[in-house]
PDB file of N, CA and C in Angstrom:
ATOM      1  N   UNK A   1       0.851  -1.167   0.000  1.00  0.00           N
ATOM      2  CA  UNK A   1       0.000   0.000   0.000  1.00  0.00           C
ATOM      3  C   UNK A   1       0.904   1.240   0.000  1.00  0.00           C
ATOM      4  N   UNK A   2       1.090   2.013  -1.282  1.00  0.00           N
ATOM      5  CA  UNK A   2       1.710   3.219  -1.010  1.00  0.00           C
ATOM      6  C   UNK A   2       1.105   4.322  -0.071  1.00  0.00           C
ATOM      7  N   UNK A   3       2.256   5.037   0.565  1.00  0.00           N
ATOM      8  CA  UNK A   3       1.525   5.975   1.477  1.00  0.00           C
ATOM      9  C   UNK A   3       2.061   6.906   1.862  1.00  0.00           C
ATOM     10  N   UNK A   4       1.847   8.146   2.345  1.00  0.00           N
ATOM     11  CA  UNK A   4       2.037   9.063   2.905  1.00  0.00           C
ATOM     12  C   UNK A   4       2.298   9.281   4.921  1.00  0.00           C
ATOM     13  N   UNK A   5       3.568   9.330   5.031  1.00  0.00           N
ATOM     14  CA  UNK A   5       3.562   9.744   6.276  1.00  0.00           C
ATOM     15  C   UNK A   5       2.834  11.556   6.711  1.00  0.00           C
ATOM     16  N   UNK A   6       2.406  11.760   7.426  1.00  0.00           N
ATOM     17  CA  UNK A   6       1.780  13.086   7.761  1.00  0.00           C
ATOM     18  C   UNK A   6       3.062  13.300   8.645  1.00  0.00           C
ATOM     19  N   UNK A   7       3.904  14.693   8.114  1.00  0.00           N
ATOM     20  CA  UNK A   7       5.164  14.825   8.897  1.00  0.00           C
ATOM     21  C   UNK A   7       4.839  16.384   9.631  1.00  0.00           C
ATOM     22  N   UNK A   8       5.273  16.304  11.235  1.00  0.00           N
ATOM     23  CA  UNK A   8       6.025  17.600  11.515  1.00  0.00           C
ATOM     24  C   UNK A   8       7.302  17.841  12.397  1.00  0.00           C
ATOM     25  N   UNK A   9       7.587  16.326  12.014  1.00  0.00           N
ATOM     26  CA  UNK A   9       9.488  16.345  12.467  1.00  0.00           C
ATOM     27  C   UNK A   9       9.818  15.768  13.913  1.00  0.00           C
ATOM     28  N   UNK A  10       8.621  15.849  14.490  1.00  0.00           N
ATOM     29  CA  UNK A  10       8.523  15.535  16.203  1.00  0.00           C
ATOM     30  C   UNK A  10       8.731  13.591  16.201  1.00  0.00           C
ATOM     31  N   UNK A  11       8.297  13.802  17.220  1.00  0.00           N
ATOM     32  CA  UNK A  11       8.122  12.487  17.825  1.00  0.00           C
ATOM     33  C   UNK A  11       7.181  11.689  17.486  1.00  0.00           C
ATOM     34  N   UNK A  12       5.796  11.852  17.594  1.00  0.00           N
ATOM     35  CA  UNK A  12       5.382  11.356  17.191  1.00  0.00           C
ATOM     36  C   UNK A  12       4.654  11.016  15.543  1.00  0.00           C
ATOM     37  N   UNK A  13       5.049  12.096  14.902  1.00  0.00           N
ATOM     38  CA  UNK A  13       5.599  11.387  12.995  1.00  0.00           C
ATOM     39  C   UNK A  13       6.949  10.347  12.810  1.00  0.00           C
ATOM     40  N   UNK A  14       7.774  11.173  13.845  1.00  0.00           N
ATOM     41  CA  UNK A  14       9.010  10.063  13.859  1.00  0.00           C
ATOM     42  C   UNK A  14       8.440   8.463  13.772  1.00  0.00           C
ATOM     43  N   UNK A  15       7.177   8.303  14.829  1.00  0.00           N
ATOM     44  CA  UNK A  15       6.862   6.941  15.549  1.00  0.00           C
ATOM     45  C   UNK A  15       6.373   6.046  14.312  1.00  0.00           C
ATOM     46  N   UNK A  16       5.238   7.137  13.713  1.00  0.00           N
ATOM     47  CA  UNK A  16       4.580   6.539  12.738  1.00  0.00           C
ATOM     48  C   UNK A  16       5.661   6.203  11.967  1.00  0.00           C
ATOM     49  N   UNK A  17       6.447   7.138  10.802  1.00  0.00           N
ATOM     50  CA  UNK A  17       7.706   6.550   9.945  1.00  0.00           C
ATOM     51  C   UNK A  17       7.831   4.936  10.415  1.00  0.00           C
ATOM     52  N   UNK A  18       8.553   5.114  11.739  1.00  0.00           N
ATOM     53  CA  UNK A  18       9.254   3.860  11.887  1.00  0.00           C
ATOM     54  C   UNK A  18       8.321   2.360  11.888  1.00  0.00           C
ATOM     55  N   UNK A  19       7.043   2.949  12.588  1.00  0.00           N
ATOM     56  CA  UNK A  19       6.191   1.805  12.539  1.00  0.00           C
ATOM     57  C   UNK A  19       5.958   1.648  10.996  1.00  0.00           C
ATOM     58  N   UNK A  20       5.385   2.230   9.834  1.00  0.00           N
ATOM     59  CA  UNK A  20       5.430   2.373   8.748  1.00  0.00           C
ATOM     60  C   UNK A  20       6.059   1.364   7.629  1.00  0.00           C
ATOM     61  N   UNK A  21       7.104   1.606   8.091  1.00  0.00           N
ATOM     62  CA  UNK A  21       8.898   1.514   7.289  1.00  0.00           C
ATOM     63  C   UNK A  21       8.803  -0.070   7.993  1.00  0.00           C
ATOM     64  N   UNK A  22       8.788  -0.420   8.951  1.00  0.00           N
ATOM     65  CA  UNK A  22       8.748  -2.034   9.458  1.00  0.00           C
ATOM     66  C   UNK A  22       7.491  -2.581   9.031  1.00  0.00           C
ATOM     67  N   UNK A  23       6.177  -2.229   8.509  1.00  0.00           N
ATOM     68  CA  UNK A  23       5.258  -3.357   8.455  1.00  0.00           C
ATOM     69  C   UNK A  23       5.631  -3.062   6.822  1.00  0.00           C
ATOM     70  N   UNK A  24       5.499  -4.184   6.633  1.00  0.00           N
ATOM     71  CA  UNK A  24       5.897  -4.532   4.828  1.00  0.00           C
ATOM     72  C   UNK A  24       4.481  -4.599   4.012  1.00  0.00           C
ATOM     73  N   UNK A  25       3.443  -3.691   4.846  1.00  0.00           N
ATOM     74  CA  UNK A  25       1.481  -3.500   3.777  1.00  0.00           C
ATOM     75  C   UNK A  25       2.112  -2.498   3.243  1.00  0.00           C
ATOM     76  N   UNK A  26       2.794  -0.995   4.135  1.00  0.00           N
ATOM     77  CA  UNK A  26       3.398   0.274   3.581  1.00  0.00           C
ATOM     78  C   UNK A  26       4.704   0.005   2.806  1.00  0.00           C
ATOM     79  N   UNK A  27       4.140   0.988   1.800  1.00  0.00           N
ATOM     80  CA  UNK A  27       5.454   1.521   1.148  1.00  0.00           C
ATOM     81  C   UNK A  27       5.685   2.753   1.084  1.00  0.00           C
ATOM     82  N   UNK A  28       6.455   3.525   2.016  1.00  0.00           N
ATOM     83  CA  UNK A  28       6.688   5.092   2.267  1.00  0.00           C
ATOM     84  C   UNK A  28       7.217   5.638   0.744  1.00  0.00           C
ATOM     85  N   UNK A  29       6.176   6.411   0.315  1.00  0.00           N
ATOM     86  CA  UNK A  29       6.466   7.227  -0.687  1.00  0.00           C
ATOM     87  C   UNK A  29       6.969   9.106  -0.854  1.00  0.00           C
ATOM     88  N   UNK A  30       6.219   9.313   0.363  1.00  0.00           N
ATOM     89  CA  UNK A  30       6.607  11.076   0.417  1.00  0.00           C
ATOM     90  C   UNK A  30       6.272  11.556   1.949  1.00  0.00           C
ATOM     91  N   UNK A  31       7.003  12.074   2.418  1.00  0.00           N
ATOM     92  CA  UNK A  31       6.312  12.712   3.916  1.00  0.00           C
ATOM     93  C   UNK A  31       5.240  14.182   3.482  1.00  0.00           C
ATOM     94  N   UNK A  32       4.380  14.669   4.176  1.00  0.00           N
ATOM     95  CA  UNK A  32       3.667  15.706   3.765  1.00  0.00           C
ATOM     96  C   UNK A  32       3.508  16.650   5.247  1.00  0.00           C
ATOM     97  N   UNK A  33       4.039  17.777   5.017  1.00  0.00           N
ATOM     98  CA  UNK A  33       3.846  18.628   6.220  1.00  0.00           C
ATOM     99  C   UNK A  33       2.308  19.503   5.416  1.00  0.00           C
ATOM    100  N   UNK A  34       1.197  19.532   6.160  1.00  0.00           N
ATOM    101  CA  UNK A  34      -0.377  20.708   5.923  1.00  0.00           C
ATOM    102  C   UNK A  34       0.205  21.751   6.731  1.00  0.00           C
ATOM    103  N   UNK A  35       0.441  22.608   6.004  1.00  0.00           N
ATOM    104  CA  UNK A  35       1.246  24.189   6.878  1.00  0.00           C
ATOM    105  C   UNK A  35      -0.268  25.326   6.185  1.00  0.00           C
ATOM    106  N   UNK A  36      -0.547  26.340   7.227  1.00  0.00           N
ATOM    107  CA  UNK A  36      -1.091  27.362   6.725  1.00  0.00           C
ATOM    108  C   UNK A  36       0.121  28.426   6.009  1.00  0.00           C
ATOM    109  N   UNK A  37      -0.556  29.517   5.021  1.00  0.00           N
ATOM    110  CA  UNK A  37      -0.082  29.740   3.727  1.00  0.00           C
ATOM    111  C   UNK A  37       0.770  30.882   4.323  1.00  0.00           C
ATOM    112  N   UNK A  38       0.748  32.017   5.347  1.00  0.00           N
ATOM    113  CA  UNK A  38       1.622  32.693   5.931  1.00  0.00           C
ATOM    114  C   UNK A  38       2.011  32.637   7.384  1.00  0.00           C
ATOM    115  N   UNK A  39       1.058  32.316   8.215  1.00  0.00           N
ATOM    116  CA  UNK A  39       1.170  32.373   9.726  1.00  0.00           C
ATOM    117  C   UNK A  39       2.331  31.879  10.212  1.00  0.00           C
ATOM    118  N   UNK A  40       2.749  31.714  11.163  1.00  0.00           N
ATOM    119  CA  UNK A  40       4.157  31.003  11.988  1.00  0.00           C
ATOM    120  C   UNK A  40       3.627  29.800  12.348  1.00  0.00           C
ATOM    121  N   UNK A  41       4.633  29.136  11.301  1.00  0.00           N
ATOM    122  CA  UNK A  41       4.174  27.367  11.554  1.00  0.00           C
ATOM    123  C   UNK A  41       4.505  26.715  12.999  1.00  0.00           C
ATOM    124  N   UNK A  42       3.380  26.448  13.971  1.00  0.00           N
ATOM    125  CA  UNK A  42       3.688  25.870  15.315  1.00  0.00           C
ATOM    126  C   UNK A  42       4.474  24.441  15.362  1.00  0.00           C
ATOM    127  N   UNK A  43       4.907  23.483  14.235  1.00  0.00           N
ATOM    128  CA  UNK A  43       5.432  22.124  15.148  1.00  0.00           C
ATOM    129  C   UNK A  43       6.724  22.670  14.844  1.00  0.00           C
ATOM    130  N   UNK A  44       7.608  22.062  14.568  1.00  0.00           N
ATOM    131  CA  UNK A  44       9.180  22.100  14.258  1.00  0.00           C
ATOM    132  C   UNK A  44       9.211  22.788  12.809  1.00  0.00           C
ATOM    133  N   UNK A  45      10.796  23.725  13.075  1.00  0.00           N
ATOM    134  CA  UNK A  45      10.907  24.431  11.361  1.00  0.00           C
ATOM    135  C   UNK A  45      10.873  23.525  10.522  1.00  0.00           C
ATOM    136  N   UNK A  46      10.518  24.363   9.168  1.00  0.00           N
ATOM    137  CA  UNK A  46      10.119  23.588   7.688  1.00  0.00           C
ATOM    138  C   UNK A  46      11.595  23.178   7.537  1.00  0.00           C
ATOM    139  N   UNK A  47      12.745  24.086   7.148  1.00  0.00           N
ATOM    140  CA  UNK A  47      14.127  23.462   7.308  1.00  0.00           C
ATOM    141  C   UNK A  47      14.178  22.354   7.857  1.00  0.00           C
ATOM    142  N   UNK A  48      14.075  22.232   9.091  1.00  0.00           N
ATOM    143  CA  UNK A  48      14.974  21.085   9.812  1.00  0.00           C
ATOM    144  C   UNK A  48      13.792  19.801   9.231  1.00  0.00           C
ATOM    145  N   UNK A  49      12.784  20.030   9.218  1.00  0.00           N
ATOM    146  CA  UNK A  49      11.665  18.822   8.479  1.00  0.00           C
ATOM    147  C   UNK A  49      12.106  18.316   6.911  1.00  0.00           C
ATOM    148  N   UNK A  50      12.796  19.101   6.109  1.00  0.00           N
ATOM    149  CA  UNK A  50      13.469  19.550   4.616  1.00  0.00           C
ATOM    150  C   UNK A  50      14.669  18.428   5.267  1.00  0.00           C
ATOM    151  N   UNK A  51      15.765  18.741   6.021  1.00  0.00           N
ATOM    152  CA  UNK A  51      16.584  17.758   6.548  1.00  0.00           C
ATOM    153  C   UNK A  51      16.451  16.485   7.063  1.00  0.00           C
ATOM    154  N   UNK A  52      15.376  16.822   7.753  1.00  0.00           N
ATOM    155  CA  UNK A  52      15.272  15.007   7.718  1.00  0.00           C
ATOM    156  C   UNK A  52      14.485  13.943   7.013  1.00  0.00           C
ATOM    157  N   UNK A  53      13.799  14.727   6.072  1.00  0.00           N
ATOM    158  CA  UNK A  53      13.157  13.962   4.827  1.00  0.00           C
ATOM    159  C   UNK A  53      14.861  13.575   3.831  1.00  0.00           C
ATOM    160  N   UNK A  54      15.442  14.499   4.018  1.00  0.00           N
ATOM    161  CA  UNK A  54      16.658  14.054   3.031  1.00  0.00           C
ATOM    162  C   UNK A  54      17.154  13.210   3.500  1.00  0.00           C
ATOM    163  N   UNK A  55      17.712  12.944   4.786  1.00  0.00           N
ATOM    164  CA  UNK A  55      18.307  12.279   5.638  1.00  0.00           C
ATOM    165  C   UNK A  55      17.575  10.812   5.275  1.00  0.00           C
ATOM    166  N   UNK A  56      16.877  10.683   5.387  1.00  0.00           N
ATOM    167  CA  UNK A  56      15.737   9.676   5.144  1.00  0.00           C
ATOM    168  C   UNK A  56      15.889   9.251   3.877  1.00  0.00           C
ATOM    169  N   UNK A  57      15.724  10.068   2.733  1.00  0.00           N
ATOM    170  CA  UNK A  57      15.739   9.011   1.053  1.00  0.00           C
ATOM    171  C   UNK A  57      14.249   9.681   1.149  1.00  0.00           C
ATOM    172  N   UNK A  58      13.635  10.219   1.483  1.00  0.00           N
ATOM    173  CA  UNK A  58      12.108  10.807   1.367  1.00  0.00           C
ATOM    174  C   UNK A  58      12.094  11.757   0.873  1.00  0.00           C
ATOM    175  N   UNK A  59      11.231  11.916   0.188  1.00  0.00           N
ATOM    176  CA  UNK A  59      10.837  13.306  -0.470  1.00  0.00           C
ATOM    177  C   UNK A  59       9.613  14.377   0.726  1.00  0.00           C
ATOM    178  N   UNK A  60       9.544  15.533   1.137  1.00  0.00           N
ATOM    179  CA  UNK A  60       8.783  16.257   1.831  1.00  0.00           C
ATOM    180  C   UNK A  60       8.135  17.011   0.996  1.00  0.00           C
ATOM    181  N   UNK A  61       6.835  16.527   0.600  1.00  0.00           N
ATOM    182  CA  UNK A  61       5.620  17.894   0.195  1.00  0.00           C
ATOM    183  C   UNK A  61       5.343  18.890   1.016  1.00  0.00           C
ATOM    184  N   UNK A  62       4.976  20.108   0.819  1.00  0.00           N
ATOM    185  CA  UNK A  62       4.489  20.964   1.960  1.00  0.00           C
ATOM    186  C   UNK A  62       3.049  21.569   1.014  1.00  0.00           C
ATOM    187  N   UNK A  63       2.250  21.408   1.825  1.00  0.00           N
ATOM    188  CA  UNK A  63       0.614  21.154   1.579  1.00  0.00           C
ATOM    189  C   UNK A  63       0.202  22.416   2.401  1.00  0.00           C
ATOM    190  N   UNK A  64      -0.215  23.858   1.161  1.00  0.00           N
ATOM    191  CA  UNK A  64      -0.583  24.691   2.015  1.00  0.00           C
ATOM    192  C   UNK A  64      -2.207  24.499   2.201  1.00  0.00           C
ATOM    193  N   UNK A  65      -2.481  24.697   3.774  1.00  0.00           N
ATOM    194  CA  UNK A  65      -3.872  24.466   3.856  1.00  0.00           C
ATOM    195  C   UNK A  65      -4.789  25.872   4.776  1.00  0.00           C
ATOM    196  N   UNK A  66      -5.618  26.020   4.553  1.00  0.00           N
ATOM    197  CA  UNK A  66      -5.901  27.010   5.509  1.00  0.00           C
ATOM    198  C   UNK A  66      -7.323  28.309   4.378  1.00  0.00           C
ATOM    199  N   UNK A  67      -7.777  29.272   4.978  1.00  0.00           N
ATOM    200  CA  UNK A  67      -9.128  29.748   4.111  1.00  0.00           C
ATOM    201  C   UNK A  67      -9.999  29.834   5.171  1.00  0.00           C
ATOM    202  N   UNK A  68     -11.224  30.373   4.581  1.00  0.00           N
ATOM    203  CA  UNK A  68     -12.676  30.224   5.303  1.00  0.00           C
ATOM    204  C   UNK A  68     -13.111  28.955   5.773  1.00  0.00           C
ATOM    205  N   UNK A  69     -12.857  27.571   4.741  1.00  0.00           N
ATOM    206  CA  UNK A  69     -12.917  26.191   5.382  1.00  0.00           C
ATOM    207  C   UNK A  69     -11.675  25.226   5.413  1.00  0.00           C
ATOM    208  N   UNK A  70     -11.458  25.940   6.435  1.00  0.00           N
ATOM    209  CA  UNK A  70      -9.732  24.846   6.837  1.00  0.00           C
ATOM    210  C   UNK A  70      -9.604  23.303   6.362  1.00  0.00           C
ATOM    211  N   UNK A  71     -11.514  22.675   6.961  1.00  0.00           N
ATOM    212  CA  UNK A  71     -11.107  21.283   6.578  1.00  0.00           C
ATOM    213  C   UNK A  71     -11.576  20.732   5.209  1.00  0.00           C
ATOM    214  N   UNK A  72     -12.423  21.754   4.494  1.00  0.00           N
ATOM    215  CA  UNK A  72     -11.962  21.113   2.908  1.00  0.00           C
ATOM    216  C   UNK A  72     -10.855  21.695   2.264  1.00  0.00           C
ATOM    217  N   UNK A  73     -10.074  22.818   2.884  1.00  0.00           N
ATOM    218  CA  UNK A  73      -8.423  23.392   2.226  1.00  0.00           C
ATOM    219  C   UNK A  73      -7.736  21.810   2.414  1.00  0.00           C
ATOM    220  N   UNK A  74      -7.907  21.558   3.670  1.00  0.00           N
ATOM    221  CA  UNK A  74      -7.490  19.807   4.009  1.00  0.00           C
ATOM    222  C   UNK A  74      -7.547  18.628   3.087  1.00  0.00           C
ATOM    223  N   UNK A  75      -8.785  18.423   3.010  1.00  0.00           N
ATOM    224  CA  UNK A  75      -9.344  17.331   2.389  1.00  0.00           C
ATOM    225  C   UNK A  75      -8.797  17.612   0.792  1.00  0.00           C
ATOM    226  N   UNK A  76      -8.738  18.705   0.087  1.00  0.00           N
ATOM    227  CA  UNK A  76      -8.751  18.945  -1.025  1.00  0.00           C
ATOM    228  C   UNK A  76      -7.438  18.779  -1.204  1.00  0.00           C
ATOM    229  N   UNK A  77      -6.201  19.366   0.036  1.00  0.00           N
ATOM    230  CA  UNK A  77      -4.780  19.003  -0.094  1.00  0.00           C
ATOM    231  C   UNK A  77      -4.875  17.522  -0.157  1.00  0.00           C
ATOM    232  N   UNK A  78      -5.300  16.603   0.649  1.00  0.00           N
ATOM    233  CA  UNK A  78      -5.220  15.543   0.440  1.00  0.00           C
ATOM    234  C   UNK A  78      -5.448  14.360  -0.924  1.00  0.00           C
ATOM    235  N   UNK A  79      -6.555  15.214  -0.958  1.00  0.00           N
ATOM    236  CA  UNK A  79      -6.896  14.260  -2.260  1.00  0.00           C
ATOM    237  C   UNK A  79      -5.674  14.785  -3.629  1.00  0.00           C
ATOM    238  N   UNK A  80      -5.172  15.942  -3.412  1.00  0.00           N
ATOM    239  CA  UNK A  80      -4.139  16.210  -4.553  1.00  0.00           C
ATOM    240  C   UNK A  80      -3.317  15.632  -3.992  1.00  0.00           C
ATOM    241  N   UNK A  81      -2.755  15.088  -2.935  1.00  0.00           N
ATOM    242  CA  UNK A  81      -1.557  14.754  -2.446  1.00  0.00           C
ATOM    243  C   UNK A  81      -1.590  13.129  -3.305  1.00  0.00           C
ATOM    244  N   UNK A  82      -2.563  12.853  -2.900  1.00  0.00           N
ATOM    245  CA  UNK A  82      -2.946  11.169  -3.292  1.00  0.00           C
ATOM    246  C   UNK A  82      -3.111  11.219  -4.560  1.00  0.00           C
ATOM    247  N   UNK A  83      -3.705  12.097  -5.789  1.00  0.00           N
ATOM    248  CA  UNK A  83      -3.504  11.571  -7.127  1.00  0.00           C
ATOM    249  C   UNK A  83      -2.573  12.387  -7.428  1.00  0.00           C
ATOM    250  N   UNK A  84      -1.571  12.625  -6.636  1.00  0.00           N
ATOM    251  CA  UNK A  84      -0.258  13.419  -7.158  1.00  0.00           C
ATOM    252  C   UNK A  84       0.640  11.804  -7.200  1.00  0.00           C
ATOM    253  N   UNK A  85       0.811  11.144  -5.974  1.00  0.00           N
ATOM    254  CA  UNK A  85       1.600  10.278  -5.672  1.00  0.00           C
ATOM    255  C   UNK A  85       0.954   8.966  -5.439  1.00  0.00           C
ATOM    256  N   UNK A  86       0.031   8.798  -5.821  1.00  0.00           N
ATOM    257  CA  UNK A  86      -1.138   7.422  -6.255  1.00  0.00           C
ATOM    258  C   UNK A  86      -0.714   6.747  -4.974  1.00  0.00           C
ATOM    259  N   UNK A  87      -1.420   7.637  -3.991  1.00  0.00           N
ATOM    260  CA  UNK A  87      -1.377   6.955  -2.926  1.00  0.00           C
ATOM    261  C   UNK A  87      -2.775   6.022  -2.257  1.00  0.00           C
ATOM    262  N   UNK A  88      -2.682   5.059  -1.335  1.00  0.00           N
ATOM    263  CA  UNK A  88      -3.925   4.207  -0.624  1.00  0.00           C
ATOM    264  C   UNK A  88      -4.084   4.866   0.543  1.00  0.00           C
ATOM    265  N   UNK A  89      -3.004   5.250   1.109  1.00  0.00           N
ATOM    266  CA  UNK A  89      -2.756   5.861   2.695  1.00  0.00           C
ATOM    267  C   UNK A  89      -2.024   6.877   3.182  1.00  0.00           C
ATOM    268  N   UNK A  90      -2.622   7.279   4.816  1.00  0.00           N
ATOM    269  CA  UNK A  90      -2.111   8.337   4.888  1.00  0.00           C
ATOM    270  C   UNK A  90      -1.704   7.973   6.615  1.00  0.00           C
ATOM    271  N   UNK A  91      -0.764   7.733   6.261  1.00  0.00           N
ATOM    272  CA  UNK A  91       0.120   7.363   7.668  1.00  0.00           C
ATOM    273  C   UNK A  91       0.485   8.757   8.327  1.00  0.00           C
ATOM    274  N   UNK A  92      -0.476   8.978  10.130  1.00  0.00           N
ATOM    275  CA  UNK A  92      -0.264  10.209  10.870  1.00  0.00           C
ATOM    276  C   UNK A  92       0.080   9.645  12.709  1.00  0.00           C
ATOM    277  N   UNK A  93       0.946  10.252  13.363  1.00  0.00           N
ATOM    278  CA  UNK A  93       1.476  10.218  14.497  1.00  0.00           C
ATOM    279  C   UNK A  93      -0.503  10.308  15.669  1.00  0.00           C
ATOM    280  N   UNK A  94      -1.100  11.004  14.706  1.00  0.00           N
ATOM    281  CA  UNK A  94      -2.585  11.580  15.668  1.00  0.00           C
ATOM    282  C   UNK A  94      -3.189   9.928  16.415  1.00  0.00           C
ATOM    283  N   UNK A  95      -3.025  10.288  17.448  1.00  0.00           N
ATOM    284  CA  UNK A  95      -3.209   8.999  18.426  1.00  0.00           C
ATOM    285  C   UNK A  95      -4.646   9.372  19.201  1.00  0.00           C
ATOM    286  N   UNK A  96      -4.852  10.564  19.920  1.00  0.00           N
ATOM    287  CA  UNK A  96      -5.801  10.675  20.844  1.00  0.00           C
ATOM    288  C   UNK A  96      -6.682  11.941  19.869  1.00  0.00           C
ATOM    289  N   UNK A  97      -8.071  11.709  20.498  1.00  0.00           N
ATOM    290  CA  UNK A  97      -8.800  12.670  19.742  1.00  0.00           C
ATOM    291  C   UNK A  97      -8.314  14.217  20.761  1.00  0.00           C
ATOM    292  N   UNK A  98      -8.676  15.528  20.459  1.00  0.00           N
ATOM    293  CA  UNK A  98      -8.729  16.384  20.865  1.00  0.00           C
ATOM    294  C   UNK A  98      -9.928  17.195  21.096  1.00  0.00           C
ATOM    295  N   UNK A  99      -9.804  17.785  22.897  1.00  0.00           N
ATOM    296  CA  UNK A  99     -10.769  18.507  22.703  1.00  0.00           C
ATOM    297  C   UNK A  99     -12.307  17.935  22.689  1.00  0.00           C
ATOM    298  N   UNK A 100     -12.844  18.568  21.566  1.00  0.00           N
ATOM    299  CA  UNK A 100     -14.572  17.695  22.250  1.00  0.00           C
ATOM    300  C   UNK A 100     -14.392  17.055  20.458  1.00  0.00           C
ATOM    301  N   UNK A 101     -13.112  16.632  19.948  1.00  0.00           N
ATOM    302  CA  UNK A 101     -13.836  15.659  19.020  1.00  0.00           C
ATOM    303  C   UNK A 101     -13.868  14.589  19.267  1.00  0.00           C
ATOM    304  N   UNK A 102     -14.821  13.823  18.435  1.00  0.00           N
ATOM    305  CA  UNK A 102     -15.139  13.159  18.420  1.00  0.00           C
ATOM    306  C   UNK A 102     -14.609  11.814  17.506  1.00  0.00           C
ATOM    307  N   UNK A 103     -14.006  12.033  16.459  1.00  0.00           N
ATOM    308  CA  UNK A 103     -13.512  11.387  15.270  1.00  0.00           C
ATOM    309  C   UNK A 103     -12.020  11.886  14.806  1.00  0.00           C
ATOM    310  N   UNK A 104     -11.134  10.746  14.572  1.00  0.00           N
ATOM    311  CA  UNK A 104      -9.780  11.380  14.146  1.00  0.00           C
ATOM    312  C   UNK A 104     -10.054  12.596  13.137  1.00  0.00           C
ATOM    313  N   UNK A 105      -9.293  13.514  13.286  1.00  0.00           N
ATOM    314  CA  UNK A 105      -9.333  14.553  12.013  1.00  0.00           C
ATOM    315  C   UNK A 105      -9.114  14.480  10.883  1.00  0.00           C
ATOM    316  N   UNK A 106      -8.170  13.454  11.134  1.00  0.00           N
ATOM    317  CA  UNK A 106      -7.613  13.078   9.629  1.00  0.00           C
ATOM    318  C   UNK A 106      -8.138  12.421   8.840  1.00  0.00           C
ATOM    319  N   UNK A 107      -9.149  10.921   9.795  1.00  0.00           N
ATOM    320  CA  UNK A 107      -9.881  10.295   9.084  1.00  0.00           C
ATOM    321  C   UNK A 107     -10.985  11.155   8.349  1.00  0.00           C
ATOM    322  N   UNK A 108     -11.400  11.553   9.364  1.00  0.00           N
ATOM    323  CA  UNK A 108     -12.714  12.249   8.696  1.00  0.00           C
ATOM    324  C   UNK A 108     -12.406  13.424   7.252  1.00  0.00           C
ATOM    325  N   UNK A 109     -11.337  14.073   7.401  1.00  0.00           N
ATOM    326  CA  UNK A 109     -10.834  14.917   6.170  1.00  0.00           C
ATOM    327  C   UNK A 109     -10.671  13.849   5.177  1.00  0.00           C
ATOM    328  N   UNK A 110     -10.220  12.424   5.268  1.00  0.00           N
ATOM    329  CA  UNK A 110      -9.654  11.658   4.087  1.00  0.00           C
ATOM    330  C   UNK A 110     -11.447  11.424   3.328  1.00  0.00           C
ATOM    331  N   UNK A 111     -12.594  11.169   4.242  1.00  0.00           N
ATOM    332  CA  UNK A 111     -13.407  10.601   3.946  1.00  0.00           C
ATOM    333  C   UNK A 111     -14.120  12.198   3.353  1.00  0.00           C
ATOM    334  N   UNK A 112     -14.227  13.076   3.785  1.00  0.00           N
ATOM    335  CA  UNK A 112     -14.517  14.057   2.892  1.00  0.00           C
ATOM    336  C   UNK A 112     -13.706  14.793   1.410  1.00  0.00           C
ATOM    337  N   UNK A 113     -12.669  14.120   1.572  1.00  0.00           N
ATOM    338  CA  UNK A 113     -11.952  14.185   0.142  1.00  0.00           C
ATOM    339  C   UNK A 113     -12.219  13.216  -0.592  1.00  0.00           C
ATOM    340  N   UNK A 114     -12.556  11.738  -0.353  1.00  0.00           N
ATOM    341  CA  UNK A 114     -12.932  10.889  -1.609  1.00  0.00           C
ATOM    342  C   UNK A 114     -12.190  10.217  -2.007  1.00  0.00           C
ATOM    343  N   UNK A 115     -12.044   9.755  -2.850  1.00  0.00           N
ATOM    344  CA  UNK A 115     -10.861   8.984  -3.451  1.00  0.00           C
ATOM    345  C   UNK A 115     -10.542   7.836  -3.060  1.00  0.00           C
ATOM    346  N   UNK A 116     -11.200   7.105  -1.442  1.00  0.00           N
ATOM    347  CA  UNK A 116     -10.385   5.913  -1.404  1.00  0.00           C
ATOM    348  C   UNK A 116      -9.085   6.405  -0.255  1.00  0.00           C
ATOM    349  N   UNK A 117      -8.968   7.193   0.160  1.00  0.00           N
ATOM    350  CA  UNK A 117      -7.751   7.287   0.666  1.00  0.00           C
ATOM    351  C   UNK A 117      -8.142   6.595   2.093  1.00  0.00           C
ATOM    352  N   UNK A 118      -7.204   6.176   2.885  1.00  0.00           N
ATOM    353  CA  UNK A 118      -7.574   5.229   4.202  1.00  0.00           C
ATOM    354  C   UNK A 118      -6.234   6.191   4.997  1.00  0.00           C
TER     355      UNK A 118
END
């Protein structure tokens, strides 16, 4: 299953990668940082994320997302991300829900973009 790690350089994208990279369903094709289009990006700098995608043999997309509806700027990055790089999946560190949601974010953005993406 080709796929996408969801990167922002920390720890827990680190986790996913590695879990990723050991089960032999994935095949890591590109890391993808969703950055808004000017604001000050909160996880780790785009540089040092640029470095360790190289470090890696990975390629890093940077997916600007952000507008009046953040989560179809999302969903819509996604689904270009996936018929950019004919991807099945979207491998993300997001473990616990936040806050009063209710549903991973990510899932639910993949399922409002379409395509099949898991």
């Amino acid at each position: 299953m080709r796929c996408a790690i969801s990167w922002t350089g920390g720890k827990d994208s680190n986790l996913a990668m590695l879990i990723a990279t050991l089960d032999p369903r994935f095949e890591v094709v590109v890391l993808v940082v969703f950055r808004p289009p000017a604001a000050v990006f909160r996880a780790h700098p785009i540089a040092l994320m640029h470095a360790q995608a190289q470090a890696m043999g990975v390629p890093l997309v940077e997916v600007e997302v952000g507008g009046d509806n953040y989560k179809q700027s999302y969903a819509e990055g996604l689904l270009g991300l996936q018929q950019q790089h004919q991807l099945d999946a979207i491998v993300t560190g997001d473990m616990d829900l936040v806050g009063s949601m209710s549903r991973n974010w990510v899932e639910e953005c993949c399922e409002a973009a379409g395509g099949g993406l898991k």
